[in-house]
Protein backbone atom coordinates (compact mmCIF):
# COMPACT_ATOMS: atom_id res chain seq x y z
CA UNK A 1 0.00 0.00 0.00
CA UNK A 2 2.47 2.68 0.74
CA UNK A 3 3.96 2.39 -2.79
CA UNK A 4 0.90 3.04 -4.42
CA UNK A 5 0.74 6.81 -4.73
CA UNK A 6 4.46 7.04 -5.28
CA UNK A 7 2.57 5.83 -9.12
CA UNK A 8 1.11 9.02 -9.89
CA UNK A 9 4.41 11.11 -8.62
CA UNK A 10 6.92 8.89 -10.70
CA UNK A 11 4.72 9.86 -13.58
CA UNK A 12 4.42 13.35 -13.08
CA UNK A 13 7.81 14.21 -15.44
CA UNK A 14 5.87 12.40 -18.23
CA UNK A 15 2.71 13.90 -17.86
CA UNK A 16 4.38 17.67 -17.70
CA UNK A 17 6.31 16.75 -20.69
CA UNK A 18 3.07 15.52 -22.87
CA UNK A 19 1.49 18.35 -21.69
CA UNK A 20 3.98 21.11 -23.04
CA UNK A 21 4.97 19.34 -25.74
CA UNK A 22 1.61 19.03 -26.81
CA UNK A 23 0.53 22.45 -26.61
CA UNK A 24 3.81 23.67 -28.63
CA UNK A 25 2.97 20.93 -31.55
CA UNK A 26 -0.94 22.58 -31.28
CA UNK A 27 0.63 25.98 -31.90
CA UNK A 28 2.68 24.86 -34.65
CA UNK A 29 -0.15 23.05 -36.14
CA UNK A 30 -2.24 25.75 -36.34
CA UNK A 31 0.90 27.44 -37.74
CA UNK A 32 0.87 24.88 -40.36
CA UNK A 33 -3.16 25.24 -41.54
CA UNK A 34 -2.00 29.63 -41.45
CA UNK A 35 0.57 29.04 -43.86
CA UNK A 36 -1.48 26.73 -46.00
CA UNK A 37 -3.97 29.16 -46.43
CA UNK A 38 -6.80 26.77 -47.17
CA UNK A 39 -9.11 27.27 -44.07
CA UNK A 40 -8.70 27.39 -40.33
CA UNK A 41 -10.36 25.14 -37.78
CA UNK A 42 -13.35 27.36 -36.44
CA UNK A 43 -11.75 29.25 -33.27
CA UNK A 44 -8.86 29.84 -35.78
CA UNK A 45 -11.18 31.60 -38.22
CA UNK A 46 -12.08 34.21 -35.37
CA UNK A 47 -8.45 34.99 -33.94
CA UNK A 48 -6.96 35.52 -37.77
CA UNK A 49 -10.49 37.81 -38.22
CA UNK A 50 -9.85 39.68 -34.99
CA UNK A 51 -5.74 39.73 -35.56
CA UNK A 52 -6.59 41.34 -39.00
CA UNK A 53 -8.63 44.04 -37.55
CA UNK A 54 -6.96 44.69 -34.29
CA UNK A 55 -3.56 44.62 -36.15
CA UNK A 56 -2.08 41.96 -33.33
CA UNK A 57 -0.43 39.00 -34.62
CA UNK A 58 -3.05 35.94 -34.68
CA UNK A 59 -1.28 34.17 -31.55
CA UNK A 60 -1.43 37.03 -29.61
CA UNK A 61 -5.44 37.46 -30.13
CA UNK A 62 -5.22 33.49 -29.23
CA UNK A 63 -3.75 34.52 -25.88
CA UNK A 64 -6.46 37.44 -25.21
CA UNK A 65 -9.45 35.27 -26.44
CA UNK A 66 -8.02 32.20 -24.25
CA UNK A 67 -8.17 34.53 -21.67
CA UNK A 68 -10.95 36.00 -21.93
CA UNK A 69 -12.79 32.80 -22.39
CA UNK A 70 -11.50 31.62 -19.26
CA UNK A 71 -12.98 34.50 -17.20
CA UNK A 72 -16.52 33.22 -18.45
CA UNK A 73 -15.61 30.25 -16.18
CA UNK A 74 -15.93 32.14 -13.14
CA UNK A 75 -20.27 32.17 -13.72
CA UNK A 76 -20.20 28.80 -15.03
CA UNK A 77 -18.44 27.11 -12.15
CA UNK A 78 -15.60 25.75 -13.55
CA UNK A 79 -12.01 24.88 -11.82
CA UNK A 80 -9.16 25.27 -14.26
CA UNK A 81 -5.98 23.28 -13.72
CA UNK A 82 -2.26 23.63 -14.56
CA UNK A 83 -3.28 22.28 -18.30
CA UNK A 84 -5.88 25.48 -18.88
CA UNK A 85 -3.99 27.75 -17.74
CA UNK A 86 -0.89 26.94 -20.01
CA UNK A 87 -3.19 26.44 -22.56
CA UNK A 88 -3.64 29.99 -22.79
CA UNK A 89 -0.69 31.10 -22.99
CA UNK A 90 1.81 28.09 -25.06
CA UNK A 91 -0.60 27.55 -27.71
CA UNK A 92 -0.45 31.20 -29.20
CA UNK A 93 3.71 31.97 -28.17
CA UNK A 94 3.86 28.31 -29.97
CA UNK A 95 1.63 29.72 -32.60
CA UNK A 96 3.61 33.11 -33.76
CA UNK A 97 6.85 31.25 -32.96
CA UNK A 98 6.41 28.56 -35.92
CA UNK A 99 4.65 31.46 -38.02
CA UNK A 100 8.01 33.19 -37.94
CA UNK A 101 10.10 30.79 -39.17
CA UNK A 102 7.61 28.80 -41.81
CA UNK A 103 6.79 30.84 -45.03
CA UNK A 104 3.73 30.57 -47.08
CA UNK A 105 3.44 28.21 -49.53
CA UNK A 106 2.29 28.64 -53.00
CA UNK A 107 0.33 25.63 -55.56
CA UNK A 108 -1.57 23.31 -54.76
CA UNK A 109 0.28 20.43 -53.86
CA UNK A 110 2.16 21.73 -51.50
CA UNK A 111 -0.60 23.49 -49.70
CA UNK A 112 -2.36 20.51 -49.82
CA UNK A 113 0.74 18.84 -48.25
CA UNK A 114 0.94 21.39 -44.99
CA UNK A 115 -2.70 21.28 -44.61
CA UNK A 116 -2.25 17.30 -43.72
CA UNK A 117 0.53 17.62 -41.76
CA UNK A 118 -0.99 20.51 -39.92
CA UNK A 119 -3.86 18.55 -38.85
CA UNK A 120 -2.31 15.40 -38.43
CA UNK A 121 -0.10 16.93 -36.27
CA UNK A 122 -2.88 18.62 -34.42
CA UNK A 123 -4.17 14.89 -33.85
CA UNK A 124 -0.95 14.23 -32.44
CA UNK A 125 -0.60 17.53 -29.94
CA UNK A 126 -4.48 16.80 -28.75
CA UNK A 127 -3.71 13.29 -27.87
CA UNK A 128 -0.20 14.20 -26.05
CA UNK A 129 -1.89 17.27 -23.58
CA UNK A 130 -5.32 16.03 -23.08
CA UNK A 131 -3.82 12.07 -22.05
CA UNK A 132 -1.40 13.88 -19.26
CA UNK A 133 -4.84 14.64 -17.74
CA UNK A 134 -4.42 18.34 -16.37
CA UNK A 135 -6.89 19.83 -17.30
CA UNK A 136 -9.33 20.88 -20.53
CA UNK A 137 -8.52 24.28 -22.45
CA UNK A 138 -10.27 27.62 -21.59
CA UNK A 139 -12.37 26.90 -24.98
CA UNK A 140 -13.05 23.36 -23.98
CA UNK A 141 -14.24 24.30 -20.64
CA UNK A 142 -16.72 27.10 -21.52
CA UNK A 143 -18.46 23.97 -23.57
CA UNK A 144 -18.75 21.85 -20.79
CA UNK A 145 -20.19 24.46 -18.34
CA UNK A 146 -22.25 25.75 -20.90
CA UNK A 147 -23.51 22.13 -21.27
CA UNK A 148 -24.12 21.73 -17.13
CA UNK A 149 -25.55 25.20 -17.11
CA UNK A 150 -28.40 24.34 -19.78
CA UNK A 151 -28.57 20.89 -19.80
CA UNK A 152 -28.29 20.75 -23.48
CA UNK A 153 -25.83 17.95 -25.57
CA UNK A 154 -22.15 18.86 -25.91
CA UNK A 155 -22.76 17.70 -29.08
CA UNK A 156 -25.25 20.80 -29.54
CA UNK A 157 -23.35 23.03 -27.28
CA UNK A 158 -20.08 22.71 -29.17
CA UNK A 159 -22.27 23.00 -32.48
CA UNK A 160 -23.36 26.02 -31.60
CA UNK A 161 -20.21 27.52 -30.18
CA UNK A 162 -18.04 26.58 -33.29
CA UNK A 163 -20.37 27.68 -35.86
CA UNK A 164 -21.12 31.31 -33.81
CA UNK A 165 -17.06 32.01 -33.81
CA UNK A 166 -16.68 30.91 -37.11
CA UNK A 167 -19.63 32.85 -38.38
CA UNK A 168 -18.00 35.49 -37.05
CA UNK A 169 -14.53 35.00 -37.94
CA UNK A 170 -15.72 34.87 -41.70
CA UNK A 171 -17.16 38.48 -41.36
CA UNK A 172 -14.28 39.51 -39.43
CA UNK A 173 -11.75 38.52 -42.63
CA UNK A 174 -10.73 35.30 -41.30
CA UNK A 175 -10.22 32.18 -43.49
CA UNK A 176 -12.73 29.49 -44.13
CA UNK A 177 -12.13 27.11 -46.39
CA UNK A 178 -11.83 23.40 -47.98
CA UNK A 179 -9.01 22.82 -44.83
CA UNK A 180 -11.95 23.74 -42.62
CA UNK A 181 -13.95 20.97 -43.71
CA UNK A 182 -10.83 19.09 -43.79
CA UNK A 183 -9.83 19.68 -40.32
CA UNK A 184 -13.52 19.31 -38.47
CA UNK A 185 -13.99 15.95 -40.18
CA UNK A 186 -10.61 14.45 -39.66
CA UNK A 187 -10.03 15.78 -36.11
CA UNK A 188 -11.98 13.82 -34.32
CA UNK A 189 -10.95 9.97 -35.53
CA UNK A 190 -6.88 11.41 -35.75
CA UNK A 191 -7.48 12.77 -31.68
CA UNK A 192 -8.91 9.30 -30.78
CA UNK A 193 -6.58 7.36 -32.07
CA UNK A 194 -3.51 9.22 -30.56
CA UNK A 195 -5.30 9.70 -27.21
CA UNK A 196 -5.01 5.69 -27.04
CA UNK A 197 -1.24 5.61 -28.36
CA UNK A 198 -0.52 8.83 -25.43
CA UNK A 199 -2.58 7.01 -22.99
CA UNK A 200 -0.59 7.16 -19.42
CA UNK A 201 -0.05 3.37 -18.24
CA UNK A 202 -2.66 2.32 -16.00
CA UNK A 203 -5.01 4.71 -17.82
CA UNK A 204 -6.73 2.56 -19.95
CA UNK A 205 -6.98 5.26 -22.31
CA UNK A 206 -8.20 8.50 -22.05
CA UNK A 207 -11.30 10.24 -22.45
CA UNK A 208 -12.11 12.39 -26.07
CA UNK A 209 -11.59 15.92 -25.88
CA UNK A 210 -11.08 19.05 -28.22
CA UNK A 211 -8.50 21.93 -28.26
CA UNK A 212 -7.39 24.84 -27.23
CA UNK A 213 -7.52 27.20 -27.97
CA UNK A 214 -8.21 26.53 -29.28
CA UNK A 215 -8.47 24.78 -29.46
CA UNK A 216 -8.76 21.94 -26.78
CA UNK A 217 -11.69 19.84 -25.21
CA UNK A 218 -8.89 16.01 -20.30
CA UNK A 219 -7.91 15.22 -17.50
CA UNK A 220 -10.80 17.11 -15.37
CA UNK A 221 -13.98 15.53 -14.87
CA UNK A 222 -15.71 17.09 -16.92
CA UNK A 223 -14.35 16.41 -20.55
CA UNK A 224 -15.55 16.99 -24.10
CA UNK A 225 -15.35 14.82 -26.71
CA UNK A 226 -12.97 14.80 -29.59
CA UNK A 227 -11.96 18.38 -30.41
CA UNK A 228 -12.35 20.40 -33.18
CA UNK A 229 -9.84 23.79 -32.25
CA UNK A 230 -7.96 24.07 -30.30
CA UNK A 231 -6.67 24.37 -28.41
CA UNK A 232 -8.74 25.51 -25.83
């Protein structure tokens, strides 16, 4: 018996790294769909919009909508945890970072090549920091206490959500596109399979969740299903 919670403290190095290694890989990802300038998952959509308009780079409207998104917790009862908050912030430095140092690309092909290995390796980032189990994103959790507040699906509460900030992202100048389509109906069967392969031992697997951003829906109770952002 006394050996058994020294479990969860000798994998506490593992689960920190998954967790920031994840949320730098979701930055870059989203990096990725930018350059390929075929469509942005939904939350995406809104922060290039606003970025345009406010004249901030698109990470840095990440940060400011993470955390304003996370204030809305406060009415709906939610408990962030180390994952949320560095969700906030790593996802959009992660975000600009890769932007700096990854040109656009031009013809189809190769667009078409960066928008798969953007969302793959969005697939890859959401299975590595929602499997270390700290936590949802600030995006994530607004669905789930927006699901306990009205009692409504997460399927329908996430609906709703995505398609209001991409609705407005659109009018705002951000872009919508084929790679939107792309990433909302590959997101979900690329997140569960690499939340299995991330899976901490003992786990069993862990449960679906989205970005992110955002990103995002983890390793709170209350978890979404497979994401479609960001990390949030």
């Amino acid at each position: 018996m006394p050996l058994a919670p020294a479990r969860p403290a000798r994998r506490l190095p593992r689960r920190l790294l998954q967790l920031y290694a994840g949320l730098a890989l979701y930055g870059a990802s989203s990096a990725f769909l930018v350059r390929a300038g075929l469509g942005l998952d939904p939350w995406d959509v809104f922060h290039q919009g606003l970025a345009e308009r406010a004249g901030w780079s698109i990470g840095t409207v990440s940060v400011a909508v993470g955390a304003l998104v996370l204030l809305l917790w406060v009415p709906l009862r939610q408990r962030p945890g180390l994952g949320t908050v560095s969700n906030v912030f790593a996802v959009g430095l992660s975000m600009d970072a890769t932007l700096a140092v990854v040109p656009d690309v031009h013809g189809a092909v190769a667009q078409a090549a960066l928008l798969t290995a953007g969302i793959v390796l969005n697939g890859v980032a959401t299975g590595l920091y929602i499997a270390a189990r700290f936590g949802p994103g600030p995006r994530d959790g607004l669905m789930t206490g927006l699901h306990r507040r009205t009692g409504r699906s997460l399927r329908l509460v996430r609906t709703g959500i995505e398609l209001t900030v991409l609705a407005a992202g659109v009018l705002l100048g951000g872009t919508a596109g084929v790679g939107t389509v792309a990433y909302a109906l590959a997101i979900g069967p690329l997140s569960q399979l690499f939340l299995r392969v991330f899976a901490l031992p003992g786990d069993g697997g862990a449960p679906a969740s989205g970005r992110p951003g955002t990103p995002p829906p983890a390793p709170a109770p209350v978890q979404e299903p497979a994401p479609a952002q960001a990390c949030g």
